[in-house]
Protein backbone atom coordinates (compact mmCIF):
# COMPACT_ATOMS: atom_id res chain seq x y z
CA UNK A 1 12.29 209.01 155.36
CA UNK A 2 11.45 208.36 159.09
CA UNK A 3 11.59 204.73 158.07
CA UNK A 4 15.26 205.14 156.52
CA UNK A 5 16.48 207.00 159.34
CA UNK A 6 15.29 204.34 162.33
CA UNK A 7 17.44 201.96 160.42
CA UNK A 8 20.55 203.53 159.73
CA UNK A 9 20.20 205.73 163.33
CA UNK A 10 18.72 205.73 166.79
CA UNK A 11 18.64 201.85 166.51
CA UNK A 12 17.68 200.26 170.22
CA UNK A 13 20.07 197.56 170.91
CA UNK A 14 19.93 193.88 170.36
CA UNK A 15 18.42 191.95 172.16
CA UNK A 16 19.49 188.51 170.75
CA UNK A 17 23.13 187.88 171.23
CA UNK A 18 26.06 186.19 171.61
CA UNK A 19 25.75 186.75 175.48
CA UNK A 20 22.04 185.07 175.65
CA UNK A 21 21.47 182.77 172.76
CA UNK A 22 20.01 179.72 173.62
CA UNK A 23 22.21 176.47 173.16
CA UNK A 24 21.79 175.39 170.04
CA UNK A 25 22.59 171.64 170.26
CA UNK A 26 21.84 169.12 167.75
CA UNK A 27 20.23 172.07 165.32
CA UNK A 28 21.96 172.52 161.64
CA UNK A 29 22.58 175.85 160.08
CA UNK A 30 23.94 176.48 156.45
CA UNK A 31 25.38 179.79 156.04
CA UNK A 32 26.15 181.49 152.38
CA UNK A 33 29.64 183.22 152.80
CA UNK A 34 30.22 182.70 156.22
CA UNK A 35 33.56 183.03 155.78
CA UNK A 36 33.68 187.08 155.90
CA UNK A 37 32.30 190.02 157.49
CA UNK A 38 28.56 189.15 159.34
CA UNK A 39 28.30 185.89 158.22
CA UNK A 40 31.54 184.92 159.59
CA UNK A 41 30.39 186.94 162.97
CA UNK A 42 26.75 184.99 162.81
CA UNK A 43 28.86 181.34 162.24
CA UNK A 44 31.28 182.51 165.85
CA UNK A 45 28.23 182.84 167.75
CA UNK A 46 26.35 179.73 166.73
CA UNK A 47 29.24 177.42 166.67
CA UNK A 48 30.24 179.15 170.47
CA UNK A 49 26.57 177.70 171.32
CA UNK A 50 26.86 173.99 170.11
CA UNK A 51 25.66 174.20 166.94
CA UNK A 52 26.25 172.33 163.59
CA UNK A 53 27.01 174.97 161.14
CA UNK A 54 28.02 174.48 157.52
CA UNK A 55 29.56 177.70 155.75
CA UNK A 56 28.95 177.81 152.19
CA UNK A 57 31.20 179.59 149.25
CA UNK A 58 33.57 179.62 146.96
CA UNK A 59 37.12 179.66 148.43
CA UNK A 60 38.01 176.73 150.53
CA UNK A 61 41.45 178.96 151.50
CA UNK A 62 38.89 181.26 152.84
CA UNK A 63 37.17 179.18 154.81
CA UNK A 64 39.77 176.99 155.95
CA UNK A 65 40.93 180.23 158.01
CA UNK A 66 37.72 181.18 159.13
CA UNK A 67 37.10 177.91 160.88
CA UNK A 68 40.05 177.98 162.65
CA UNK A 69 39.43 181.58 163.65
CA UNK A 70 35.88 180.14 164.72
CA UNK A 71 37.17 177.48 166.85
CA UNK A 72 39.95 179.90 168.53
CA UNK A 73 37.16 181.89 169.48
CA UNK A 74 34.92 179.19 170.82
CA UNK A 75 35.11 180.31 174.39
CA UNK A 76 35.46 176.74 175.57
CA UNK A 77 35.37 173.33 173.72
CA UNK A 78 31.80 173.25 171.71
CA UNK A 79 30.52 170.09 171.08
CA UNK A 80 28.79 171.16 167.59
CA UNK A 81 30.56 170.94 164.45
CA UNK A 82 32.19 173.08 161.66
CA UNK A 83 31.57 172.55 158.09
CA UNK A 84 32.42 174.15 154.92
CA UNK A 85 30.23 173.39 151.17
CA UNK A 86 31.59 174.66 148.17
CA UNK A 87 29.71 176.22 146.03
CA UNK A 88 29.49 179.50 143.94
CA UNK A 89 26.23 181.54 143.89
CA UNK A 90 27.63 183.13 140.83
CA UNK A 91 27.43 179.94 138.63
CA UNK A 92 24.39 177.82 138.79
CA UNK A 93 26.05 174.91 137.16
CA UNK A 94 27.71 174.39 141.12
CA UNK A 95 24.85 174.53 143.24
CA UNK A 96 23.28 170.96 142.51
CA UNK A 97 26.05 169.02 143.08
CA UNK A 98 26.88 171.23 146.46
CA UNK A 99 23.36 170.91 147.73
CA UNK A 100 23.90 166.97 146.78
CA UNK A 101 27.60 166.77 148.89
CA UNK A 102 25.08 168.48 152.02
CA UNK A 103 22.14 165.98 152.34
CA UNK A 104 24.58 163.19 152.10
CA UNK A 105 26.33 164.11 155.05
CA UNK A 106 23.27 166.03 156.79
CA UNK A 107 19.61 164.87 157.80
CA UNK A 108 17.97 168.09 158.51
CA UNK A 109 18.68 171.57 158.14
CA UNK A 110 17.24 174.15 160.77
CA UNK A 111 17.74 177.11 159.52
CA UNK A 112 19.36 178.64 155.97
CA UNK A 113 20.98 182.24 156.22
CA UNK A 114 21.20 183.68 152.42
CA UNK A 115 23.74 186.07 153.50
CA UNK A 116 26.26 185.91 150.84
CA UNK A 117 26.03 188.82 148.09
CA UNK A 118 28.27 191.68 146.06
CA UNK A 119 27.60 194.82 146.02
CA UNK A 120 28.66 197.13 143.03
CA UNK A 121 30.79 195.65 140.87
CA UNK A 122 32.55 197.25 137.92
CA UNK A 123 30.04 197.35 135.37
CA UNK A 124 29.33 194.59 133.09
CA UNK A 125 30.22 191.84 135.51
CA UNK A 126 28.29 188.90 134.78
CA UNK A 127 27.96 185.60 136.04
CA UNK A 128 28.81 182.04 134.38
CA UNK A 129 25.44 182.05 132.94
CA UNK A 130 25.86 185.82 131.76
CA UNK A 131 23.58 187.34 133.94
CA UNK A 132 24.44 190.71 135.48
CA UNK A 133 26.48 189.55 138.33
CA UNK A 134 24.02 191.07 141.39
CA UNK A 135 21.07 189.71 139.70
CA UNK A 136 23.26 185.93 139.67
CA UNK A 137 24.84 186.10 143.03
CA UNK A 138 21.96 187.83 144.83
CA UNK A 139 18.90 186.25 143.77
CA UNK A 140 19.40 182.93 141.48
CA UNK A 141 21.88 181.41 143.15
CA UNK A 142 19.84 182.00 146.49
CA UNK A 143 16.68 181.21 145.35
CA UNK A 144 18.32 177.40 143.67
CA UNK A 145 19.78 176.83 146.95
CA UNK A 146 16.59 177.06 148.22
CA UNK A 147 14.74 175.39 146.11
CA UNK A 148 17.11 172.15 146.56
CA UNK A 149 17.22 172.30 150.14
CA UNK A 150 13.40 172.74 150.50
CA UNK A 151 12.69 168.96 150.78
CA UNK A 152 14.80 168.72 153.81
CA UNK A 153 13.77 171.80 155.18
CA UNK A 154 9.88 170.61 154.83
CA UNK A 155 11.62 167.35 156.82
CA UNK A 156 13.24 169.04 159.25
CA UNK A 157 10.07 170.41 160.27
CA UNK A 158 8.06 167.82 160.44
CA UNK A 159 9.45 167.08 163.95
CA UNK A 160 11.02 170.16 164.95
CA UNK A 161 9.31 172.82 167.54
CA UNK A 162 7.14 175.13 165.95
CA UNK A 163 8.35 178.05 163.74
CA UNK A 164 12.41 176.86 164.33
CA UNK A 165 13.00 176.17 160.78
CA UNK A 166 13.69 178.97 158.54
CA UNK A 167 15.10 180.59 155.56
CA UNK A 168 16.47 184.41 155.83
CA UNK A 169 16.63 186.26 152.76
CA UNK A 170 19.41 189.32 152.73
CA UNK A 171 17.78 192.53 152.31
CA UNK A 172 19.34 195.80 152.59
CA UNK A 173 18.65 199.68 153.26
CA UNK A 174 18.80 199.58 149.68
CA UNK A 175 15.17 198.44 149.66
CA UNK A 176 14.72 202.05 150.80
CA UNK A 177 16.93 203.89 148.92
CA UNK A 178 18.98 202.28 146.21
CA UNK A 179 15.64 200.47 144.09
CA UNK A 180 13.78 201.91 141.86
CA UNK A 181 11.06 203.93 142.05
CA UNK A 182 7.65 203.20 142.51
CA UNK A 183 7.73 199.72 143.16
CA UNK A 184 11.18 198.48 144.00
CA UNK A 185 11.81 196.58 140.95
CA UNK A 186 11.70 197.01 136.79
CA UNK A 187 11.09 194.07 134.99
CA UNK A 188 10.81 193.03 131.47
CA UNK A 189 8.17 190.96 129.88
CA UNK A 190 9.52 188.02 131.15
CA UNK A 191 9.40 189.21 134.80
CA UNK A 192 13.41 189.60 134.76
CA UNK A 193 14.78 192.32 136.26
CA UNK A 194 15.96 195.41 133.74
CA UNK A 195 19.46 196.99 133.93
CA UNK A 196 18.91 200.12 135.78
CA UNK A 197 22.32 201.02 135.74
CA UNK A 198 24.68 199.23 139.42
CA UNK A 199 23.74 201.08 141.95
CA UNK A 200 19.72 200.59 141.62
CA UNK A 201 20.45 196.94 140.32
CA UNK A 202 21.45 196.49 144.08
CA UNK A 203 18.87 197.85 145.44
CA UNK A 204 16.32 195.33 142.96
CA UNK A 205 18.27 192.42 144.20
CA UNK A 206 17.61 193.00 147.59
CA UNK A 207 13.53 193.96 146.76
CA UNK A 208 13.48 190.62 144.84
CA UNK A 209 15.00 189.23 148.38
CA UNK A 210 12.01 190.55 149.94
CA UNK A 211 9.67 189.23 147.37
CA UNK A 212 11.10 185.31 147.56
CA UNK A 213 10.78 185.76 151.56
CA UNK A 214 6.88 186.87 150.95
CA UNK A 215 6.10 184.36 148.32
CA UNK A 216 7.48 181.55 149.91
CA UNK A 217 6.07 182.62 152.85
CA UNK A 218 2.29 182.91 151.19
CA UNK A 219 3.22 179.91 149.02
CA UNK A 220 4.61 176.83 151.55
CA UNK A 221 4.71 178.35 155.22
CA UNK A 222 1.13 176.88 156.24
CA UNK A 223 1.66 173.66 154.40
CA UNK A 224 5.40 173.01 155.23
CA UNK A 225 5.92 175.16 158.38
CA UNK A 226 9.19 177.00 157.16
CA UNK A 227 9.14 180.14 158.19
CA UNK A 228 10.71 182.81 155.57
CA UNK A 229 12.35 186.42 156.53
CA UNK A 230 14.17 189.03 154.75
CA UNK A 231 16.54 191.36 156.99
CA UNK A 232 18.65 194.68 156.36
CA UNK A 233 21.08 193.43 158.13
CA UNK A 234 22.28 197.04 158.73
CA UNK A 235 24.55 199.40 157.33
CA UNK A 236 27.88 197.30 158.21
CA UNK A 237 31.80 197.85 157.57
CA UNK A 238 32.51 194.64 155.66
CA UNK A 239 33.91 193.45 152.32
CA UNK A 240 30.36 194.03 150.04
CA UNK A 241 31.86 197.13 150.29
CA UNK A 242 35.12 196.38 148.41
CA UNK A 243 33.69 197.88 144.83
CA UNK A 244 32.38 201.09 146.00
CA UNK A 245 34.97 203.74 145.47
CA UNK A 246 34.24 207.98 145.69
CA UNK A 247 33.32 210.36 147.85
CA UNK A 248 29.88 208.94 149.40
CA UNK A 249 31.79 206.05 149.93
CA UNK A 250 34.55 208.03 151.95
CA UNK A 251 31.64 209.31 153.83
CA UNK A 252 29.39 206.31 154.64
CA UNK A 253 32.39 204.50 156.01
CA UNK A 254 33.41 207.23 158.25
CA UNK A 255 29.73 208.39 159.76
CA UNK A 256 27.38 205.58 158.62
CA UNK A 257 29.11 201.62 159.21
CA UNK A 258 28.40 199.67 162.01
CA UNK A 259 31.16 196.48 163.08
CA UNK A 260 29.91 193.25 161.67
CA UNK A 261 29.17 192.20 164.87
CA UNK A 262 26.11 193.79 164.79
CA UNK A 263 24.87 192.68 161.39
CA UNK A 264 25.32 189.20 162.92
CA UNK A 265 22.51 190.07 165.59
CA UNK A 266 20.43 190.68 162.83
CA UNK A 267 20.41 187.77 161.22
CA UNK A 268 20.51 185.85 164.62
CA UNK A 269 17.47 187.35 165.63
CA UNK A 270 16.15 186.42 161.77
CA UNK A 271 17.18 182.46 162.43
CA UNK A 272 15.97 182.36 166.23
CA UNK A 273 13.46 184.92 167.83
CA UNK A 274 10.45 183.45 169.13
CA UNK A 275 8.85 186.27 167.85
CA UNK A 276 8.60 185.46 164.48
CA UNK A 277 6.30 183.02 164.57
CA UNK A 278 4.43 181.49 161.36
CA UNK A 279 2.31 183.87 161.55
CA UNK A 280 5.12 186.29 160.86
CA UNK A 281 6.10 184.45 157.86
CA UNK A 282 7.10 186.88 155.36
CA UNK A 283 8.16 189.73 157.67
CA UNK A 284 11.01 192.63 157.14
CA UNK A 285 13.51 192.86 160.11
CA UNK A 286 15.22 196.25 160.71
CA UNK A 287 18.84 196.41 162.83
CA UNK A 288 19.78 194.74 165.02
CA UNK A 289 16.28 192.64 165.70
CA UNK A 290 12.62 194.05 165.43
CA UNK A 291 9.92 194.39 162.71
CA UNK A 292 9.43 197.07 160.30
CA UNK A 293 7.64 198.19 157.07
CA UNK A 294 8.52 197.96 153.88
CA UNK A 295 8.56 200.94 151.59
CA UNK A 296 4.71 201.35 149.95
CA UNK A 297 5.47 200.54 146.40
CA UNK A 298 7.52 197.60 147.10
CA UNK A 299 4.05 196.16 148.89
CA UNK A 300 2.31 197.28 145.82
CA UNK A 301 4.21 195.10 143.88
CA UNK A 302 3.55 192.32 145.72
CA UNK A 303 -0.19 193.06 145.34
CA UNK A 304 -2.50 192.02 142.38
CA UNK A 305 -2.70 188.39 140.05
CA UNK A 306 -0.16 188.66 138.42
CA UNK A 307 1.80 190.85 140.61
CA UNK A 308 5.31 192.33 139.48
CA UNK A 309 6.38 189.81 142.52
CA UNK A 310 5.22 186.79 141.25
CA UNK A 311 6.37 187.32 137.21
CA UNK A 312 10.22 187.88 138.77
CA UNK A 313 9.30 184.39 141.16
CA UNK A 314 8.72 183.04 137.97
CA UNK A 315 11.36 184.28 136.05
CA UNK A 316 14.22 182.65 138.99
CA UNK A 317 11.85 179.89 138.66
CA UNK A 318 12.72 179.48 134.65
CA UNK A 319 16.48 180.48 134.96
CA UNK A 320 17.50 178.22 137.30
CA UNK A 321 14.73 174.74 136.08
CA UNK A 322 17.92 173.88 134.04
CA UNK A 323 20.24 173.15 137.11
CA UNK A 324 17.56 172.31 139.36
């Protein structure tokens, strides 16, 4: 519990911000759904500091007015650049061809934010491939993103400073809370995840966040130098929140939501702090910046040959070899 409570109360403040982030010239970020809520907040601050960033989703209305609302707030003339890929984590079939659009136009990519994700849709939702929709958006069309972009990640660095390039995985306090118990995640004999009913399917897409960031971490961090994290970015007033409906929801929003703003330093201090180092690779951040531990079953599943971890690796790995 003392572990739930330091990251929903009490948190100490950032310390990575929009007031003292470094300049972030001639660096390339890709953000999923950067067009809304933290994303959009993370994509203000490292466009305001020079960077190139690319926003990634599925409306280009969206995202048309997001970069203009990112420019406004520039707070002078930045001499990075503004991008956005289409693409829809919710339909495989689009990835490929988005990831292809990227590396013609880019030749490197820093750092890759998986922020994009829905949270508790009306049950039933799937995705194009007919997958329930949080197990689509959440975790395959991350992990194929991912998987696509790794060459040029593994390029990037090559030749950039130790530790810089990374991939942040979206977590949640739902790694706490939401998953099922003991070990985070249910799967079947194929190592996919098992319907568990919405709520607790949330909370498995974000453990399954946590188990990408630690395998890729074990598998390629040494080898390639990309650093992986997963983050709760914190409990934030933004639109995942647009399917929850009832009382706790009434609640949460009044007592428990933070601004954006402050998901944003999460994931800042995810893409930048010197303090995760390769070493670090495979870490859990807690709001709004720091280290913290993982609930003990979710490590346990991430323990043993083969581990419940690796069978679900293997299942994305399988279910997304078609579009690849």
């Amino acid at each position: 519990m003392g572990n739930v409570v330091s990251q929903i109360f009490f948190i100490p403040p950032p310390t990575l911000t929009e007031k003292n982030c470094p300049d972030q010239t001639g660096r390339v970020f890709l953000v999923t759904g950067g067009y809304a809520g933290v994303g959009l907040e993370l994509c203000k601050i490292l466009y305001a500091h020079n960077a190139t960033v690319w926003i990634a989703g599925r409306s280009a209305a969206k995202a048309e007015k997001a970069i203009a609302s990112i420019k406004a707030a520039a707070p002078s003339p930045a001499s990075g650049r503004i991008d956005f890929l289409q693409l829809d984590l919710a339909d495989l079939s689009t990835i490929k061809p988005a990831v292809e659009a990227f590396t013609a136009r880019e030749h490197r990519l820093d750092v890759l934010v998986n922020n994009a994700g829905v949270m508790y849709p009306p049950k039933g939702t799937l995705d194009a491939q007919g997958n329930d929709i949080q197990f689509g958006t959440n975790l395959l069309g991350p992990y194929l993103v991912y998987r696509l972009l790794q060459p040029l990640l593994r390029q990037t660095a090559a030749t950039a400073p130790t530790g810089t390039v990374r991939v942040a995985w979206a977590g949640s306090v739902a790694v706490h809370v939401r998953a099922p118990g003991p070990g985070g995640m249910v799967v079947d004999g194929d190592g996919r995840p098992t319907d568990q009913g919405v709520m607790a399917n949330y909370g498995q897409t974000k453990v399954g966040n946590v188990f990408l960031a630690r395998h890729f971490a074990r598998a390629t961090t040494a080898e390639s130098g990309v650093v992986h994290v997963a983050f709760n970015p914190g409990n934030l007033r933004t639109e995942l929140q647009r399917h929850w409906r009832g009382v706790d929801a009434w609640v949460t929003d009044k007592f428990l939501l933070y601004p954006p703003i402050f998901g944003a330093y999460t994931e800042l201090w995810s893409a930048l702090s010197p303090e995760l180092t390769p070493a670090k690779s495979g870490a859990y951040v807690y709001p709004w910046g720091r280290f913290g531990d993982l609930p003990a079953g979710v490590e346990a599943s991430m323990m043993g040959e083969p581990s419940v971890a690796d069978r679900f690796v293997e299942w994305c790995e399988r279910e997304t070899r078609p579009f690849a």
